[in-house]
Structures are given as C-alpha cells and as structure tokens.
Protein backbone atom coordinates (compact mmCIF):
# COMPACT_ATOMS: atom_id res chain seq x y z
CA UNK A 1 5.41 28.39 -13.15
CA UNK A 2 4.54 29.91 -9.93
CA UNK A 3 1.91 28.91 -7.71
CA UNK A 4 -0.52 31.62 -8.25
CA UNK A 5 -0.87 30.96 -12.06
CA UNK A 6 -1.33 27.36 -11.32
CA UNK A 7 -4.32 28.63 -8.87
CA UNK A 8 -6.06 30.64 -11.76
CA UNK A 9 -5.62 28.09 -14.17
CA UNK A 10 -7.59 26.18 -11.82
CA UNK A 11 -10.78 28.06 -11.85
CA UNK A 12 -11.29 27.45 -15.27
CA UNK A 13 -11.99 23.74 -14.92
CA UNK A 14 -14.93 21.98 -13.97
CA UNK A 15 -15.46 22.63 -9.78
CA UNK A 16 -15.90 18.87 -9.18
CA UNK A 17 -12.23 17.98 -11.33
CA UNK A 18 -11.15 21.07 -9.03
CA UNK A 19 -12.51 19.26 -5.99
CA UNK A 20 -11.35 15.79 -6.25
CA UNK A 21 -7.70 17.33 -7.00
CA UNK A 22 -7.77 18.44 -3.30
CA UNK A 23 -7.11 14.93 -2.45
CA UNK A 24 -3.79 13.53 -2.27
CA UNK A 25 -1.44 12.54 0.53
CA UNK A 26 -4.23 12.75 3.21
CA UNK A 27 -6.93 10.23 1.19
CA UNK A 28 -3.79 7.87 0.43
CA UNK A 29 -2.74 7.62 4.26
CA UNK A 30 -5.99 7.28 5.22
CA UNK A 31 -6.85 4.27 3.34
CA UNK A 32 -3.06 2.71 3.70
CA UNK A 33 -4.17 3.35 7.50
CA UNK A 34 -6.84 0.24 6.93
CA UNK A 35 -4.33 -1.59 4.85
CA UNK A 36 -4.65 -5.88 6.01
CA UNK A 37 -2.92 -5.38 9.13
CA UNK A 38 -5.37 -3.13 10.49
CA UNK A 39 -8.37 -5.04 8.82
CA UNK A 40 -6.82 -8.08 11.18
CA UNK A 41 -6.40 -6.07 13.83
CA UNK A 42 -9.85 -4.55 14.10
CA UNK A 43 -11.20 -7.68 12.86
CA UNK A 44 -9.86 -9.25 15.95
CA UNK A 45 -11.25 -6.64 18.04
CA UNK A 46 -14.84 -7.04 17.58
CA UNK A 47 -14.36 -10.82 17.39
CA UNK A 48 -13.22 -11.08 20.43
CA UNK A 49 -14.68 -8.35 22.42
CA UNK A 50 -17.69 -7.65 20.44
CA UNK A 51 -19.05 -3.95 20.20
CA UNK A 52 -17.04 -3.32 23.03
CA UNK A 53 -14.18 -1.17 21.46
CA UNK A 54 -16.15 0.52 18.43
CA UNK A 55 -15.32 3.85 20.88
CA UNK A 56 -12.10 3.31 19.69
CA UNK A 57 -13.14 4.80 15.78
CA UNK A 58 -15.19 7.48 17.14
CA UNK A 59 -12.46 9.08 19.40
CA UNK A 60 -9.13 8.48 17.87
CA UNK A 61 -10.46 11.16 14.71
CA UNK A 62 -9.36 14.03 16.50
CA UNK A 63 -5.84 12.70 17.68
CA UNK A 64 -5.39 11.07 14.21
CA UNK A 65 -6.31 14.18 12.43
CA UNK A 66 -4.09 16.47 14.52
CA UNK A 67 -0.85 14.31 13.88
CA UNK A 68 -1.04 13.55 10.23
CA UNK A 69 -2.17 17.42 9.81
CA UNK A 70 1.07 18.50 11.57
CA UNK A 71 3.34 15.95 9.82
CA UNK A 72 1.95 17.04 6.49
CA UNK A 73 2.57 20.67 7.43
CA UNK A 74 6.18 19.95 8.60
CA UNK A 75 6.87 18.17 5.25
CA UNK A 76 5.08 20.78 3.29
CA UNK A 77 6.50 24.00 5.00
CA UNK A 78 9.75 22.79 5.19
CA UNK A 79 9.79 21.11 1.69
CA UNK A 80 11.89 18.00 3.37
CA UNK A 81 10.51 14.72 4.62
CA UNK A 82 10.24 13.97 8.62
CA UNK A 83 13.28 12.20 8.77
CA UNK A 84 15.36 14.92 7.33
CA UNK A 85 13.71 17.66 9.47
CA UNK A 86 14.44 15.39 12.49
CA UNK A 87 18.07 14.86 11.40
CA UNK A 88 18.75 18.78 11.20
CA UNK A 89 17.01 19.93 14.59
CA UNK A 90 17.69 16.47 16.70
CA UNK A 91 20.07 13.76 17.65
CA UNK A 92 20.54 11.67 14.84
CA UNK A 93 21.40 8.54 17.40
CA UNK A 94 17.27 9.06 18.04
CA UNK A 95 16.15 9.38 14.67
CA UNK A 96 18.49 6.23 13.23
CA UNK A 97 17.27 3.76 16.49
CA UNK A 98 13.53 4.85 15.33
CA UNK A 99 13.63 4.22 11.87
CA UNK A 100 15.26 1.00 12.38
CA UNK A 101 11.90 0.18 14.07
CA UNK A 102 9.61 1.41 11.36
CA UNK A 103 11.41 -0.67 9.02
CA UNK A 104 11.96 -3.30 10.73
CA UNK A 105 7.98 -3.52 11.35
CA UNK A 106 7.08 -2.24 8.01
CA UNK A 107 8.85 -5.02 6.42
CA UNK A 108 6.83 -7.52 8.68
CA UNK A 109 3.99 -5.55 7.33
CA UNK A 110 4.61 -6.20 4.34
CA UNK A 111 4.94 -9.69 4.61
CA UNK A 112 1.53 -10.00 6.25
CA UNK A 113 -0.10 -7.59 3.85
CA UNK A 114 1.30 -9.79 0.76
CA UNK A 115 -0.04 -12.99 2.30
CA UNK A 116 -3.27 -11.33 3.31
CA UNK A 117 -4.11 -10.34 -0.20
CA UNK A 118 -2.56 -13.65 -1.65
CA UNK A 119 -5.24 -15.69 0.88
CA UNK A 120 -7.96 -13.21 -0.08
CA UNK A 121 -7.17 -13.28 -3.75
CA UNK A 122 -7.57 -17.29 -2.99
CA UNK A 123 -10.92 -16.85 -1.82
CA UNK A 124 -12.09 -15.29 -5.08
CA UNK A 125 -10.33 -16.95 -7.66
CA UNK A 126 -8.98 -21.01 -7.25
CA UNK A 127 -4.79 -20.46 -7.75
CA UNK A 128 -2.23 -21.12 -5.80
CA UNK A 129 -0.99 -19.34 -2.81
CA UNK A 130 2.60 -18.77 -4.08
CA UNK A 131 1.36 -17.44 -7.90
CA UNK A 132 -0.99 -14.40 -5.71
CA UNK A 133 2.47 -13.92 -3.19
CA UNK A 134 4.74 -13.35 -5.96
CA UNK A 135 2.04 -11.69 -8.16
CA UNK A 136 1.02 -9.33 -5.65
CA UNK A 137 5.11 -8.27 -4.95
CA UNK A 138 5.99 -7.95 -8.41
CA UNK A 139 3.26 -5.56 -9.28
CA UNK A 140 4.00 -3.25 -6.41
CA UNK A 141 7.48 -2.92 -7.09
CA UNK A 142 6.90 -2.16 -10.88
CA UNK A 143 4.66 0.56 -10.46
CA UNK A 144 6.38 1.38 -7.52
CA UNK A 145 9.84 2.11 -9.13
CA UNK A 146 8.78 2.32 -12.85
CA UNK A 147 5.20 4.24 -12.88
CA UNK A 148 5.71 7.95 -12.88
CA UNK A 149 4.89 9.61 -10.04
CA UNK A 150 1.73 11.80 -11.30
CA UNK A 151 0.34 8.39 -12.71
CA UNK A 152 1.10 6.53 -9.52
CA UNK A 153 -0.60 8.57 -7.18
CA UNK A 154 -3.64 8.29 -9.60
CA UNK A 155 -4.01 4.74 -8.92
CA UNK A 156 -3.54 4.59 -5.26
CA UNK A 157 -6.07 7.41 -5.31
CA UNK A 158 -8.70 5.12 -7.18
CA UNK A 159 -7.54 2.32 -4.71
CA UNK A 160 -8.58 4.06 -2.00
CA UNK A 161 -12.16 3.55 -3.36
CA UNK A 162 -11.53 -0.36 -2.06
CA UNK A 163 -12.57 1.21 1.74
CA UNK A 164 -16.15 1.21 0.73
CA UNK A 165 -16.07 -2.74 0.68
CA UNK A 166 -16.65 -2.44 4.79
CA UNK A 167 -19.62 -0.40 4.78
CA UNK A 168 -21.40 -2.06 2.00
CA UNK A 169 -20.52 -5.83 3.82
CA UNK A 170 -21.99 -3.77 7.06
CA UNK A 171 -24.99 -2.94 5.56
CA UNK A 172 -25.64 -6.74 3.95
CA UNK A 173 -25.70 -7.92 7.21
CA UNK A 174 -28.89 -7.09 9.57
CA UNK A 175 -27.80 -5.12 12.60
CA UNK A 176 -28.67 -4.29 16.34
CA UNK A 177 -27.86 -0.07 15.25
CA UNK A 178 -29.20 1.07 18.68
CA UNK A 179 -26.57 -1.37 20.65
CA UNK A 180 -23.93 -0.10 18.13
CA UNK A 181 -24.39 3.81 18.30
CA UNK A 182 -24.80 3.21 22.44
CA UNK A 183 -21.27 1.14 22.40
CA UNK A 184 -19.75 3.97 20.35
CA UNK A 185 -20.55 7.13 22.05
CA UNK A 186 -19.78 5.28 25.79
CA UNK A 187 -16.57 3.75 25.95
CA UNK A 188 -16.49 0.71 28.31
CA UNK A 189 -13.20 -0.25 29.54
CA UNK A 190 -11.70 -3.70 30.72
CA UNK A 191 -8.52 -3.27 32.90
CA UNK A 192 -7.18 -6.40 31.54
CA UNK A 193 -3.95 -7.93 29.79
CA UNK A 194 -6.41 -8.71 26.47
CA UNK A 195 -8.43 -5.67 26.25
CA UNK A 196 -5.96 -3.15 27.03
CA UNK A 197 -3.24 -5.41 24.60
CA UNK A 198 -5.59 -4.71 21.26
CA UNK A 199 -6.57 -1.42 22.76
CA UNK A 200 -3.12 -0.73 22.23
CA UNK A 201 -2.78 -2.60 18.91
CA UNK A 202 -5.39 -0.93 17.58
CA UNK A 203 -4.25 2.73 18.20
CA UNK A 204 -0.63 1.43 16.96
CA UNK A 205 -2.18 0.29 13.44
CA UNK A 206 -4.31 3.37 13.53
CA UNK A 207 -2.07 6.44 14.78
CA UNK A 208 1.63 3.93 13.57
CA UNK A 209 4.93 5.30 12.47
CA UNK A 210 4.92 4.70 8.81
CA UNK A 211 1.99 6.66 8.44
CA UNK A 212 3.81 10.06 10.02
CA UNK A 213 6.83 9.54 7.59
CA UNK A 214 4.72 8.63 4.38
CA UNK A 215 2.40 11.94 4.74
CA UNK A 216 5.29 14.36 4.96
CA UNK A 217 7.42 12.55 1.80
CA UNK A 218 4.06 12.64 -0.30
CA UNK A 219 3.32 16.46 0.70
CA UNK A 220 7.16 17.38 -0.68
CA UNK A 221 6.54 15.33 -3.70
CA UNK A 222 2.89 17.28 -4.12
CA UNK A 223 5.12 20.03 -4.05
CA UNK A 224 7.55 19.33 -6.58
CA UNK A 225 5.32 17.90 -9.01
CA UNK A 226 3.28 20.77 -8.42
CA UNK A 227 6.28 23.20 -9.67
CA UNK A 228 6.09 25.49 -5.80
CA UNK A 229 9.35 23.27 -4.76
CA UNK A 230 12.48 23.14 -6.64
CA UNK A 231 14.66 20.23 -6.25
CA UNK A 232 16.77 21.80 -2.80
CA UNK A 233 15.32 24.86 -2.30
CA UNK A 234 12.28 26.34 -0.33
CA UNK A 235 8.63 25.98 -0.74
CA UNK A 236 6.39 28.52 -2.46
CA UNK A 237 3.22 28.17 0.20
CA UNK A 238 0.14 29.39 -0.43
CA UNK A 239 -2.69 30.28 1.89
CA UNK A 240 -4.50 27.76 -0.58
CA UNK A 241 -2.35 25.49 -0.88
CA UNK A 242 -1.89 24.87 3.00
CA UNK A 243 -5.98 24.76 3.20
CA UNK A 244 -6.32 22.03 0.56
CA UNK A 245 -3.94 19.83 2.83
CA UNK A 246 -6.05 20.32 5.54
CA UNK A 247 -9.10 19.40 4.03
CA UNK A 248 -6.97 16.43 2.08
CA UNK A 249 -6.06 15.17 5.49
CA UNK A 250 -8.85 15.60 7.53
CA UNK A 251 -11.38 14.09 4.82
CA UNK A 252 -8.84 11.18 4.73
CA UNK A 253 -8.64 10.37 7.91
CA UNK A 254 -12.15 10.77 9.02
CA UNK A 255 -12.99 7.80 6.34
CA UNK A 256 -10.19 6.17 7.89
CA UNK A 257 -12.10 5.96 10.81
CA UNK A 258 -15.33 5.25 9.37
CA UNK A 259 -14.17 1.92 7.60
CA UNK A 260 -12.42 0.97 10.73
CA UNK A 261 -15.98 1.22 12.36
CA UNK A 262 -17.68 -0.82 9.71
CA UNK A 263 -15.14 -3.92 10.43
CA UNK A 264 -15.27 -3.64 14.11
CA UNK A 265 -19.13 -3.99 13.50
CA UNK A 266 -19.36 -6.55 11.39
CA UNK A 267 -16.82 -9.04 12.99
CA UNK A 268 -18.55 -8.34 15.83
CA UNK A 269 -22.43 -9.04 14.39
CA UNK A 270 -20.82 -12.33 12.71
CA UNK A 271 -18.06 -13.71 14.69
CA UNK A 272 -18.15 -12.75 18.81
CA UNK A 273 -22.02 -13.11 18.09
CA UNK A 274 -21.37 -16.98 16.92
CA UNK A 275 -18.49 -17.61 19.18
CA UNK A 276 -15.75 -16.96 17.42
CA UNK A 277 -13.12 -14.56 19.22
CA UNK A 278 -10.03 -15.12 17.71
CA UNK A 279 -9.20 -15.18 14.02
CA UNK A 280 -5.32 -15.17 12.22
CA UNK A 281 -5.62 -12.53 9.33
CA UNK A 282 -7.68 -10.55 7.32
CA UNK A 283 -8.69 -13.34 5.01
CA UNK A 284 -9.80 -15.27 7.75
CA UNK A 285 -12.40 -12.84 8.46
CA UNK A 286 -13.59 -12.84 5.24
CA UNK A 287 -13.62 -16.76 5.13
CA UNK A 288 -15.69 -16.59 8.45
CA UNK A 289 -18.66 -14.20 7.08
CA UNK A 290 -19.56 -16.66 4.77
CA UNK A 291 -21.34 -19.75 6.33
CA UNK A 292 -22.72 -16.95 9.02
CA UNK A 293 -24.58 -14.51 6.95
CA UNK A 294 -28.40 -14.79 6.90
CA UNK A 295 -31.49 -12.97 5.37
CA UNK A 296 -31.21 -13.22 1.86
CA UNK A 297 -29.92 -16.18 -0.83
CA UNK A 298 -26.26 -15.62 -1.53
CA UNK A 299 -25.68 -13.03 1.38
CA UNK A 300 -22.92 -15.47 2.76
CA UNK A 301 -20.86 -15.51 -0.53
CA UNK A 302 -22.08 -11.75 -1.01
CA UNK A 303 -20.58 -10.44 2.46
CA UNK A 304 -17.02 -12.78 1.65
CA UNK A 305 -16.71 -12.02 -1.93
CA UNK A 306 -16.83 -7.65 -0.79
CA UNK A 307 -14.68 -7.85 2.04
CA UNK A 308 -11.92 -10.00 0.48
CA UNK A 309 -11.81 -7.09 -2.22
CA UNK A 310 -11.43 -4.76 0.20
CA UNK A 311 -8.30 -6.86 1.91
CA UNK A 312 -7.03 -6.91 -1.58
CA UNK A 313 -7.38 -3.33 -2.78
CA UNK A 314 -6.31 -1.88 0.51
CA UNK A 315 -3.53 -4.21 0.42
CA UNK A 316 -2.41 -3.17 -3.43
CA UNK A 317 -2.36 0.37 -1.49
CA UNK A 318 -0.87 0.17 1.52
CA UNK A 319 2.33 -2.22 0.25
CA UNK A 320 3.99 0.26 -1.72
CA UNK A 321 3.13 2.98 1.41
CA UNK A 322 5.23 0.37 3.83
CA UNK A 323 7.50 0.23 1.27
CA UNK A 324 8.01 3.92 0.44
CA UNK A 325 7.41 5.34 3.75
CA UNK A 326 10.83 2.73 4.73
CA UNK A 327 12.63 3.91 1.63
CA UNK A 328 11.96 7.60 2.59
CA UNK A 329 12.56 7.19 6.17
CA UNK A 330 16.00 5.60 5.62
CA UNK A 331 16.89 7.44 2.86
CA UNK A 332 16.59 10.87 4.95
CA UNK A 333 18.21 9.59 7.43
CA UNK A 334 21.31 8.55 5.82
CA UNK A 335 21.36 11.76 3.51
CA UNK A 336 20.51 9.27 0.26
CA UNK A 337 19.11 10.80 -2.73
CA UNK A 338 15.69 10.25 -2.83
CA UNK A 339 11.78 10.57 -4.04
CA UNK A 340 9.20 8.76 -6.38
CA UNK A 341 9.26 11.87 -8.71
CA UNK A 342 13.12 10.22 -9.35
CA UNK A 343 14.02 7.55 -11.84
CA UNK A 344 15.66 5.01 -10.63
CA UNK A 345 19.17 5.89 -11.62
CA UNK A 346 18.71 8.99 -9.66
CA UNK A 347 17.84 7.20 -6.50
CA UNK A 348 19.12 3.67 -6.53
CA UNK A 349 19.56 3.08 -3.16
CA UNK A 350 16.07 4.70 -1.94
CA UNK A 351 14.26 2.37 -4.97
CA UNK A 352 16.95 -0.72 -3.38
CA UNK A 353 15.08 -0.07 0.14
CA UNK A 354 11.50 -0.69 -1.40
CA UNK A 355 12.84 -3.34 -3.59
CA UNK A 356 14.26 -5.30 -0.70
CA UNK A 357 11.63 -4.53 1.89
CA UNK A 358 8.69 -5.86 -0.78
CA UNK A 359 11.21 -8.71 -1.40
CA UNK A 360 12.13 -9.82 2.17
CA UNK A 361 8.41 -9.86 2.98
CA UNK A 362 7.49 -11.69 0.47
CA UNK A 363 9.76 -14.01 1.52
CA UNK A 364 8.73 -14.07 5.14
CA UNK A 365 5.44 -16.13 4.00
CA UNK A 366 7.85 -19.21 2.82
CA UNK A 367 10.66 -19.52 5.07
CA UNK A 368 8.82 -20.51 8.27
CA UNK A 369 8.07 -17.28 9.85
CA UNK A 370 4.64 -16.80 10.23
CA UNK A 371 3.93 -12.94 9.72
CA UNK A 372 -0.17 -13.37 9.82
CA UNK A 373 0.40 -13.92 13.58
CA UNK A 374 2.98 -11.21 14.11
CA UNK A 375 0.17 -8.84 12.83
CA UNK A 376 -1.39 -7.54 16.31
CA UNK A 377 1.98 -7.92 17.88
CA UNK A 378 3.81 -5.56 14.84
CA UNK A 379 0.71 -3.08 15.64
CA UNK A 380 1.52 -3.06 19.37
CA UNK A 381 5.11 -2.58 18.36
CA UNK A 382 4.34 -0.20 16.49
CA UNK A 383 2.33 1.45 19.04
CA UNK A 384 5.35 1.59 21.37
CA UNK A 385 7.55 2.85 18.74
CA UNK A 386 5.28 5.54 17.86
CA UNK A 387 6.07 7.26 20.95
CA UNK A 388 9.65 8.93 20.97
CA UNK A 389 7.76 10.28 17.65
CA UNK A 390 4.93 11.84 18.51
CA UNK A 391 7.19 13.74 21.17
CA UNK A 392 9.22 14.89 18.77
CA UNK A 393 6.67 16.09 16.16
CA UNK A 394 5.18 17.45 18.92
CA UNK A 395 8.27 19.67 19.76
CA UNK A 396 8.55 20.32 15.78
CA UNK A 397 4.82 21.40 15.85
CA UNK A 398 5.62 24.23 18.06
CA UNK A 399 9.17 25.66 16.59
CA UNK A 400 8.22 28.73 14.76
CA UNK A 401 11.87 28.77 13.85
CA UNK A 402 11.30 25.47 11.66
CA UNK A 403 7.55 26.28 10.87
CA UNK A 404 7.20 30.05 10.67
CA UNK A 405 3.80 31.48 9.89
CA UNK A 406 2.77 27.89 9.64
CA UNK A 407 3.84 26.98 13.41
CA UNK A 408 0.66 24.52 15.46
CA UNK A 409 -2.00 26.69 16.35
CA UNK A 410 -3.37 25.92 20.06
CA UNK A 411 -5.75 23.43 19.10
CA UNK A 412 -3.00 21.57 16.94
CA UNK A 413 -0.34 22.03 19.89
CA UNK A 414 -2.92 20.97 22.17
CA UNK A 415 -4.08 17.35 20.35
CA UNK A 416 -0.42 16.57 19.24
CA UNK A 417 0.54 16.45 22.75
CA UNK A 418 -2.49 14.97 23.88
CA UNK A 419 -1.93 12.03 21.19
CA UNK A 420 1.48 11.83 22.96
CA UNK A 421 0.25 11.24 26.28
CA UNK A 422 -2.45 8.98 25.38
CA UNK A 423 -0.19 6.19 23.53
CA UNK A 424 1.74 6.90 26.43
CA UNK A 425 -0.01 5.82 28.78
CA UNK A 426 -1.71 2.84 26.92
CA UNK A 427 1.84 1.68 26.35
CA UNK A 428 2.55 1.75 30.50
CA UNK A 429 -0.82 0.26 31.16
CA UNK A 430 -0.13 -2.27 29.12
CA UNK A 431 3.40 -2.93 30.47
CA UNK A 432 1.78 -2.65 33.94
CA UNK A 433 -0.94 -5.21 33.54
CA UNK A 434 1.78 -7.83 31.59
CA UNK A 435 3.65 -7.71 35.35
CA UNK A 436 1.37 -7.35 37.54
C-alpha cells in the first residue's frame, strides 16, 4: 500500500476519526513530558517560590516545540531513530557516553515514577505500598512487550486524557487570576543557588533527553505501521504526512505546557500560600491539597482524589516512555534489533532493556535508595545532559545531506539553537552560583 491510497481512503471517514488520528508521537511525549517527576518538580516550584516561575510554562512552548518538531522530523525523514542517525554522522564515543546518561536517569525515573503512582494509588484506595509498586511494574512491562503496537499506542493515547486532572484541581480551588496572568507574562528572576537550581530542573524535566529519543523511535514506528517504511529501507514522505506531525507535535506540546501551568498554580495557591515550600514527590502534593482546600464541602478530598489520578495516569504513561525511549536509545546505539512493532523474539535484547530498566526501578523503592528525592536532582541531571544533544540535533537540523527537502527552515534552525544556548547557560549559571 502506498501512502497516497492510504490518504484517500482517509477522506471517506468521519472528519473528527480523521482528526484525532493526527495525534500520535507528539500527544504521547507531551503528556510523558508531565509524567510524576515533572508533577514533583513543578509541584516544588510553586511551593516554594510561589507564582514566581509560572513564566517558565509560557516561554519554554516555543523552544519545546522547535526541538521535539526537529527530532520527529529527523526520525521521520530518515526512517531511523536519533541514536542511529547520530551513530552514522557522529562519534560514536559521544553518542555511547550520552545514552549512558539517559539511561542511567531514566531508570531513576522510573523508580520515582513507580513509587509516585504506588503512593498516589495509596491515597485512593487503602493497600499496601509494595502490592501498587509491583502492580504498577508488571502492567507496564506486559503491555509494554506483549500489547501490539497499534493497540498500545491506543492506550497511551487515552492516557494522555489523565493531563486534564491539573486544570480541573485548578479550577476547584478559588484563585487570585490577575496575580497569576501578571506572574506569567513578566518573568521575575532570583540570582540565587535555589531559584536558578529548579529553574534548571524544571527546563531539564520539561525540554529532557528521553523525550528527544522517544519522539523520533515513535515517528519510525508511525511509519512502519503505517506501510510508507519498510523494515530497512527509506521513507515514503508525504507533504501530508510531514504536516500531521507538525500539528501532532505542536498540539502536544502546547498542552504539555498548559498542565505544567495548572500545577505550578495550584501548589502555589495551596502550599507557598500556607507555608509549605518544600514537598518529596508527587503524592505528597496531592496529600497536601487536602486539609487546605476551602469553599465548598468535600473540595479538600475533591482537589486530592483528581490530582492523585493524574500522578497515576501520567505515570501508567510515561513508565513505559522511560522505558522504551532507554531500550531504543541503547538499542541504536549498539546496532541491536529493535522496535515495539517487533515481537519479542525479534528483539530480545531491546524488550531485555525495558524489562530490566522497569525492574531495577522498581527495585530502587526497597533497597534503601530513595529515588522520590533524587527527582529534582535526576531533572537537573538531566538538564545538563541534555546539552551535548541539543547541539547535535541542532547540527542534524541543518544537514540537507541527512534531511533533504525536509532540512530546518530558519525559524526551526533559529529556536533549536536558541534552546541550545539557553540550557546552556542555565547549566553555567547554575554551576557559577554553586561556587561562588
């Protein structure tokens, strides 16, 4: 089948069915993006410095939405993850010392994002700890290695409907809008260790590693599932299809943004208002809304009740992207046959990587390592690591010998680099205010 009878098949079905099939990759990375981590992350933000970093949703959009657009072209032009375009065009020294990262702080990811949901799950229903931990981990890695693909993708695209827990616990809650749309559109800065430390956590949860890798894997498998990419061989683009990722990504990562927002907002309304400026995970933040929420009966449990969901479907989603977007990173790397479009006899050591990065997180919350507390620090990490990256999709973005017709346009070229040089700098400012 080529791609311009799948097109006209298309236009016979309903335009809504044809509208909601636009979204894919993009929706997916954008919600993983807000997966408990980042919910902890942000969370912390407005606890501890109130309204005072909500610029931070407003004007990351454009950086976010020029790097995931340009890794999601590289992986769908090329018809090869990032990993394996780096490996062809780069040192492979670079590319092997970077992935090492991602995994190594996906897996701590992982951990945190299995004992966020277990804690949140906790909050809703009165079972142990361990049964939620193990629970949670087994029911990734089945669907993960077991679900086909075009069924998989289906349910992390309805999970993505958890990010709608964070407006809905916004708008419970009576709030000071003016003060809020003021603090968004005029950035106040702090030139301290603290604020510049979650500044820096929070773009490297929001604009991290795992993200870049899991966007161009997806975009291949799109392909192939899609019947334009044969197993080894080159993509058949369309004009179409290349606009539907655009939209797919941009849609995606604007909610992204939205939700993270909503949670800066309402830590901030309940928490810094009442004092608190420091909380441990997601759950916590949940746990906290409760006794503080006034104005109707039930608003407390209300509030607690939606944004534990939203820890817990977000979580469900962004596990098996940690997972995967390790599996695919390594796998590329190393030349390993791989892709969830593959059984698992077909790719036993990419399916062995998200097996035993689920596995060793889950076991992170029971052998004395607390990986709730490593959150912020992984999403600094991962901030850092994010950097050799972006310069190199940033080179990629501009190689019409790798990209052809499909090479950055200025505006791309121009916000990939910018992205570059902005988690650059926040990574030396943050260096420079640690020593000094």
């Amino acid at each position: 089948m080529n791609p311009e009878s799948i097109n006209s098949s298309e236009v016979k079905k309903p335009r809504f069915g044809k509208f909601t099939r636009i979204f894919g990759p993009g929706l997916v990375t954008g919600a993983a993006d807000n997966d408990p981590s980042g919910i902890a992350t942000y969370s912390q933000a407005g606890a501890q410095f109130g309204y005072g970093q909500l610029w931070s949703a407003l004007y990351q959009i454009p950086f976010l939405i020029a790097i995931q657009e340009a890794c999601a072209r590289i992986g769908a032009v090329t018809g090869k993850g990032l990993s394996a375009v780096v490996k062809e065009h780069y040192n492979k020294k670079v590319l092997v010392s970077v992935v090492l990262l991602v995994v190594v702080a996906n897996t701590i990811n992982i951990g945190a994002d299995i004992g966020a949901v277990a804690s949140s799950l906790q909050l809703v229903i009165n079972l142990p700890f361990v049964f939620f931990a193990i629970a949670t981990a087994l029911v990734v890695v089945l669907l993960e290695v077991f679900v086909a693909y075009r069924n998989y993708a289906k349910i992390l695209k309805w999970l993505a409907l958890s990010m709608l827990a964070y407006p809905i616990t916004a708008l419970i809650i009576k709030e000071p809008w003016g003060e809020i749309i003021h603090a968004t559109l005029f950035p106040r800065f702090e030139f301290s260790f603290a604020y510049i430390f979650i500044v820096v956590g929070v773009f490297g949860t929001t604009i991290t590693p795992y993200m870049f890798f899991w966007q161009a894997s997806q975009e291949v498998e799109e392909e192939i599932e899609g019947k334009i990419l044969e197993e080894g061989g080159k993509p058949s683009l369309t004009k179409q299809f290349v606009s539907n990722l655009r939209i797919d990504t941009t849609v995606g990562m604007i909610i992204a943004e939205i939700v993270q927002w909503f949670i800066i907002i309402t830590t901030a309304t309940m928490l810094f208002a009442n004092g608190i400026t420091n909380i441990d995970s997601a759950a916590d933040a949940a746990r906290a809304l409760e006794p503080l929420v006034a104005g109707f009966s039930n608003a407390g449990q209300i509030a607690k009740i939606i944004f534990a969901i939203g820890v817990v479907g977000l979580g469900l989603l962004a596990i098996p992207v940690l997972a995967g977007s390790a599996a695919y990173a390594l796998s590329e790397a190393f030349g390993w046959r791989e892709g969830l479009y593959k059984k698992f006899g077909q790719a036993k050591a990419f399916y062995g990587v998200i097996i035993v990065a689920t596995l060793v997180g889950l076991l992170l919350n029971f052998i004395g390592v607390d990986p709730i507390k490593a959150l912020i620090f992984t999403a600094v990490f991962n901030g850092i690591s994010a950097i050799p990256l972006l310069f190199i999709i940033a080179r990629i973005n501009g190689r019409k010998d790798i990209l052809g017709e499909y090479v950055g346009g200025r505006l791309s070229k121009t916000f990939v680099w910018l992205t570059f040089s902005i988690m650059a700098l926040s990574g030396l400012a943050l260096f420079y205010t640690l020593l000094f």
